[in-house]
C-alpha atoms as a PDB file:
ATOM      1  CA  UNK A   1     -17.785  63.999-178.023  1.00  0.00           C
ATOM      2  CA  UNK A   2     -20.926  63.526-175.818  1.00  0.00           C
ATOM      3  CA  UNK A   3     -23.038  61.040-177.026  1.00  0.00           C
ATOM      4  CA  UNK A   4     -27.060  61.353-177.385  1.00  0.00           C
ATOM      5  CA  UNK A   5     -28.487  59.215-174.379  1.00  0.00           C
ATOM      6  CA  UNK A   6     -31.022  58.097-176.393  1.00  0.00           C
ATOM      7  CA  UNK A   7     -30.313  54.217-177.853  1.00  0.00           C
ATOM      8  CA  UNK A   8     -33.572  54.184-179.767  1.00  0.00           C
ATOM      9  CA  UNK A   9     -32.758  53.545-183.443  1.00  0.00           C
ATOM     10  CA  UNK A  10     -34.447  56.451-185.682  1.00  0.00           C
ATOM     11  CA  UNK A  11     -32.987  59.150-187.416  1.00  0.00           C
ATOM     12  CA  UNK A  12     -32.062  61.467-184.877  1.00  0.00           C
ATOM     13  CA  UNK A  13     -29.923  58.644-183.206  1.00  0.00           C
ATOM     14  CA  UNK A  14     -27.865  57.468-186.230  1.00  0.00           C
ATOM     15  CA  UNK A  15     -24.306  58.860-186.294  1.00  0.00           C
ATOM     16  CA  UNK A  16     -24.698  59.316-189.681  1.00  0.00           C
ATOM     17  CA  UNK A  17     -27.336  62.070-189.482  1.00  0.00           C
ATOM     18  CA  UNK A  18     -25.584  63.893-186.695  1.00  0.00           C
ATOM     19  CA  UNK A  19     -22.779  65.251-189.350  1.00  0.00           C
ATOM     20  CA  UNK A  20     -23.203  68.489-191.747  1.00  0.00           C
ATOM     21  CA  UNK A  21     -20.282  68.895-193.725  1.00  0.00           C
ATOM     22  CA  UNK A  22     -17.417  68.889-191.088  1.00  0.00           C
ATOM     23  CA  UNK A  23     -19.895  69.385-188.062  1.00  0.00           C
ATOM     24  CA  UNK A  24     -22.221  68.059-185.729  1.00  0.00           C
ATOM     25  CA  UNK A  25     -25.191  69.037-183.930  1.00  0.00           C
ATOM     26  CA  UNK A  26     -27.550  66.598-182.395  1.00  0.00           C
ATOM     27  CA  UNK A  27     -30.727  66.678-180.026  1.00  0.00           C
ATOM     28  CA  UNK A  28     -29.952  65.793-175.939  1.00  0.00           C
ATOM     29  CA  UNK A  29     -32.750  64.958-173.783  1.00  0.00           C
ATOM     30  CA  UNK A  30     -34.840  67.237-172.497  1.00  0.00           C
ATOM     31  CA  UNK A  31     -33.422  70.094-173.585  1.00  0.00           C
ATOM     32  CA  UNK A  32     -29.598  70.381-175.187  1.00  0.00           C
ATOM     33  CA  UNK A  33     -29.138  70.817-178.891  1.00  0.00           C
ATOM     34  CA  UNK A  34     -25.198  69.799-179.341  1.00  0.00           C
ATOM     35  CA  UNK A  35     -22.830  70.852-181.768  1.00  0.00           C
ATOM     36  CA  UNK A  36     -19.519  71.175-182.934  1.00  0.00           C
ATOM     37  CA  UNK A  37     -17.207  72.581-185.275  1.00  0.00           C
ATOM     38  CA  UNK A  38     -15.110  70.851-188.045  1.00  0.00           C
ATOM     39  CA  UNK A  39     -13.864  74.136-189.672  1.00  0.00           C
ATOM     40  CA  UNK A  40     -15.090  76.901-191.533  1.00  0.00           C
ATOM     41  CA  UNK A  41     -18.986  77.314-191.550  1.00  0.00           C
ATOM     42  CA  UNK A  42     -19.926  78.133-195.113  1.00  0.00           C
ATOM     43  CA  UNK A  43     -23.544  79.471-196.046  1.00  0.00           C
ATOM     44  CA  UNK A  44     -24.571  75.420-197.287  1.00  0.00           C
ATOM     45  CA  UNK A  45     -23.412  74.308-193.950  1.00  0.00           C
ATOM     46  CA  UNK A  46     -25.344  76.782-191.603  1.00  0.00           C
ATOM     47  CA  UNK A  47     -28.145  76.247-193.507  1.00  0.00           C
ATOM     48  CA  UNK A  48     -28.208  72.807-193.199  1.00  0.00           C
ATOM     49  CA  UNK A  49     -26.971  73.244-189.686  1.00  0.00           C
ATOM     50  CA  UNK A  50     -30.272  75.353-188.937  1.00  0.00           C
ATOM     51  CA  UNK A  51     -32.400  73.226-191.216  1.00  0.00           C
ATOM     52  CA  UNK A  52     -31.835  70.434-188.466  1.00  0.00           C
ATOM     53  CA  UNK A  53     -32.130  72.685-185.209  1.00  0.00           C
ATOM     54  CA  UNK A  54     -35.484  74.263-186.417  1.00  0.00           C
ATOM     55  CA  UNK A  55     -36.498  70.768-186.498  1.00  0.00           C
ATOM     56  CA  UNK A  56     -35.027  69.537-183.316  1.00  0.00           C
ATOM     57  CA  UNK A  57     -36.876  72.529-181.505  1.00  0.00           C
ATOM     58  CA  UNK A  58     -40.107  72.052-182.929  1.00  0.00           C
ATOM     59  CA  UNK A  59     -43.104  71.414-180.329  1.00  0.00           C
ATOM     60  CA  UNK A  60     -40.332  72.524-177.230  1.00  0.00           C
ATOM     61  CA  UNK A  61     -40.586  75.347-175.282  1.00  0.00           C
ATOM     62  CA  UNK A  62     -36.827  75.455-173.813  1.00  0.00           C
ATOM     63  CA  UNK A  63     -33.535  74.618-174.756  1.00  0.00           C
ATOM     64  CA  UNK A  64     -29.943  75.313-174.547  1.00  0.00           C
ATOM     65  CA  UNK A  65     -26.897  75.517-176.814  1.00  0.00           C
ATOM     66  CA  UNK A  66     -23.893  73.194-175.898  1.00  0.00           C
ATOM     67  CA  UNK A  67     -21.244  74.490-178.599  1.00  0.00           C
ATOM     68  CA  UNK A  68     -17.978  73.241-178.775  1.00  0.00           C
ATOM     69  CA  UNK A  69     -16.259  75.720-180.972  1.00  0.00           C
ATOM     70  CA  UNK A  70     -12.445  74.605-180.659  1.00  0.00           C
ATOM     71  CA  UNK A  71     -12.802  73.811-184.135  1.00  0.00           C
ATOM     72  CA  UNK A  72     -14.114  76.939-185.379  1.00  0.00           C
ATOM     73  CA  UNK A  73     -12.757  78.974-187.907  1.00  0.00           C
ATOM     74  CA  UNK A  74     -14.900  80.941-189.148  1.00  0.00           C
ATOM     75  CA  UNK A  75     -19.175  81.447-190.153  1.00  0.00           C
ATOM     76  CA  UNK A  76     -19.464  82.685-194.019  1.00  0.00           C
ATOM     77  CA  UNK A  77     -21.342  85.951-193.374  1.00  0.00           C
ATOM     78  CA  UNK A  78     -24.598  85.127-195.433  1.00  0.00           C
ATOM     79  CA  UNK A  79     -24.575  82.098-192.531  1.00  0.00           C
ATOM     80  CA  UNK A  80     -24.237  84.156-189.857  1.00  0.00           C
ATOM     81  CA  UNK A  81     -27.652  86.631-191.298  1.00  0.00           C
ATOM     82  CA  UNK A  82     -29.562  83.099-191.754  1.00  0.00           C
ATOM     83  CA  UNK A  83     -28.038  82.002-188.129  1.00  0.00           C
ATOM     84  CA  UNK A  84     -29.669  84.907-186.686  1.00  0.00           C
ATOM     85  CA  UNK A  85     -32.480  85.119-188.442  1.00  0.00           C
ATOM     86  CA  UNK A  86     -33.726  81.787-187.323  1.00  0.00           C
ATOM     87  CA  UNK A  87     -32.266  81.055-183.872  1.00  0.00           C
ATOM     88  CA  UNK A  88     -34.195  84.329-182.960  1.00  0.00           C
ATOM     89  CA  UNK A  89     -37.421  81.843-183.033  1.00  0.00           C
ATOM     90  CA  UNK A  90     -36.411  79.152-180.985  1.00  0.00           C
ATOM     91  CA  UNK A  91     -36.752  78.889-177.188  1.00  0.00           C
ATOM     92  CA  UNK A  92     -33.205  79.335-176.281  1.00  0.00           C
ATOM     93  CA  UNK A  93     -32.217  79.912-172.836  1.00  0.00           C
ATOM     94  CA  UNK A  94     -28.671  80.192-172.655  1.00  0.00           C
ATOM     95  CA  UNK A  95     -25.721  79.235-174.836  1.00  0.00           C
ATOM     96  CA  UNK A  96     -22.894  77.336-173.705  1.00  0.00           C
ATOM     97  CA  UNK A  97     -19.431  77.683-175.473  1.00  0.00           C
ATOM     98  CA  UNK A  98     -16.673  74.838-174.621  1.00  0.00           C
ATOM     99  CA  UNK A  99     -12.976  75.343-175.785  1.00  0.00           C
ATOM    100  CA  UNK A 100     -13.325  78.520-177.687  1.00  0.00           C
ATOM    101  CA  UNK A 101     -10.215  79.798-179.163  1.00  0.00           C
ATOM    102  CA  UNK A 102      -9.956  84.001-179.652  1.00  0.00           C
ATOM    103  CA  UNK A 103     -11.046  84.262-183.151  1.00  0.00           C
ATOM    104  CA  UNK A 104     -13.976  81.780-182.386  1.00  0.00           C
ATOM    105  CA  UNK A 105     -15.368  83.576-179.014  1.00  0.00           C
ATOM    106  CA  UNK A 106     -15.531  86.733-181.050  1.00  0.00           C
ATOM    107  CA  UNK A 107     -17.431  84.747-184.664  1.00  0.00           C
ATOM    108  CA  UNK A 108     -19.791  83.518-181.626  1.00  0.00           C
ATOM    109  CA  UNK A 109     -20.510  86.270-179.711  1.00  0.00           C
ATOM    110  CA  UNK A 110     -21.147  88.385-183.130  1.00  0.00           C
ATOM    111  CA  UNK A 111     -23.611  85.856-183.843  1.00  0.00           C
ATOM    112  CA  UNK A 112     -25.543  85.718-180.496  1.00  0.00           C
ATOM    113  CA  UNK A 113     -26.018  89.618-180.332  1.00  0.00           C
ATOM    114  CA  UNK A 114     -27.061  89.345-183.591  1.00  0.00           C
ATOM    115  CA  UNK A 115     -29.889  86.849-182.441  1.00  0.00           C
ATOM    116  CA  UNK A 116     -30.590  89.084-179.178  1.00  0.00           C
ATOM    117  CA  UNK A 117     -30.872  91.986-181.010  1.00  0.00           C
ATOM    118  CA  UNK A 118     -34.260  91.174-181.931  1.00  0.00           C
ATOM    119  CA  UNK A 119     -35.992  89.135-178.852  1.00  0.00           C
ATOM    120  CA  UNK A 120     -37.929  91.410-176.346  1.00  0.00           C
ATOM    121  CA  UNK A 121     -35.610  89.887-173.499  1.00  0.00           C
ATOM    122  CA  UNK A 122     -31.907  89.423-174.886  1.00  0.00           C
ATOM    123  CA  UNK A 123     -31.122  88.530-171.268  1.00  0.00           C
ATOM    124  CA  UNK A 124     -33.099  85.428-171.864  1.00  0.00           C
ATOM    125  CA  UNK A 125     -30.603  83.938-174.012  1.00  0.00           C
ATOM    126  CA  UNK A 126     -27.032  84.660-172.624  1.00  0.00           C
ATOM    127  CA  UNK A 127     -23.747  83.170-173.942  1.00  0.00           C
ATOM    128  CA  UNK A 128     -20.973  81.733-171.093  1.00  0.00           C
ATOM    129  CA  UNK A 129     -17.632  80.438-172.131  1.00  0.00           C
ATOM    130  CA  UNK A 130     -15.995  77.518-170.854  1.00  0.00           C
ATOM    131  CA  UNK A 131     -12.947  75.558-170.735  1.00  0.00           C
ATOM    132  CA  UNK A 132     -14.199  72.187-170.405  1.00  0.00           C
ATOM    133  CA  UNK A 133     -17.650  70.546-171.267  1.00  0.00           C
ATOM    134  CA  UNK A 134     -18.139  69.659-167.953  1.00  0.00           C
ATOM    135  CA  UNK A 135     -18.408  73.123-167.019  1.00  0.00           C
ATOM    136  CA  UNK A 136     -20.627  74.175-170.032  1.00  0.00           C
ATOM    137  CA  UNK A 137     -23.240  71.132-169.052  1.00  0.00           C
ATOM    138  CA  UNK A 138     -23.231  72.427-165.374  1.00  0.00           C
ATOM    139  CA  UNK A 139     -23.922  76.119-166.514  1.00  0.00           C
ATOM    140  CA  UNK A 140     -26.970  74.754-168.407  1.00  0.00           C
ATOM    141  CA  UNK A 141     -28.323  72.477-165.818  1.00  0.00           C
ATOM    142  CA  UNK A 142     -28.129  75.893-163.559  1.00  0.00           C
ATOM    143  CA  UNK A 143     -30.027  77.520-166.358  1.00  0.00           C
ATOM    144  CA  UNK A 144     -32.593  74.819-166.288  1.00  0.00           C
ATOM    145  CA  UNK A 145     -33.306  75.266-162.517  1.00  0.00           C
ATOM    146  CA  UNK A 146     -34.362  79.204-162.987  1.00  0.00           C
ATOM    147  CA  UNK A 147     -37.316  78.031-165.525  1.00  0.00           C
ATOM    148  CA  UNK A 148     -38.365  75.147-163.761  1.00  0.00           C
ATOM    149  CA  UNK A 149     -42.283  74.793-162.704  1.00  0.00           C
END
């Protein structure tokens, strides 16, 4: 698991606030919102799971996804609505997926093209899939060059 770079205390860099139900999702300077998979996401969880992303996006004007979905099983379907519902709102520029298995590239792409469906520029927000992390962090940092100043 990447670890925030941040060694501030505060909420947003205690371990214990990083973990909804069996997942994680946590804020990366300047621009990565992490998270990974534990399981099955059910409608509490992506709710709480958003309920903490809103809030890490708030004042930003880009960011990125960095999913590791090896873990996934499954998002209950009244998660997936809220999931793109809401992520239609923030900034994202691109979605990174690390260690996908079959069933989870196809809950996650569902998902995104449900969020894209509804932003003027869905091309704004494309999902890559990688193998390693390594190669998911390098895809963003790529994505970050194209909207520099």
């Amino acid at each position: 698991m990447a670890i925030a770079r941040d060694d501030r205390k505060g909420p947003s860099n205690d371990p214990a606030n990083w973990i909804a139900g069996k997942h994680i999702t946590y804020f990366e300077e300047p621009d990565i919102i992490y998270m990974r998979f534990g399981g099955t996401v059910t409608t509490e969880d992506a709710l709480e799971l958003l309920r903490r992303q809103v809030a890490m996006s708030e004042g930003r004007s880009l960011l990125f996804f960095l999913i590791d979905a090896e873990g996934l099983d499954n998002i209950a379907p009244e998660g997936r609505k809220a999931v793109a519902e809401t992520l239609k709102e923030i900034p994202l520029r691109g979605m990174g997926v690390i260690k996908a298995p079959f069933k989870a590239k196809v809950v996650t792409k569902l998902v995104i093209t449900a969020i894209n469906l509804f932003r003027r520029d869905p091309n704004l927000n494309p999902v890559a899939f990688f193998y390693t992390e390594e190669e998911g962090r390098a895809w963003i940092a790529s994505r970050r060059k194209v909207f520099a100043p």
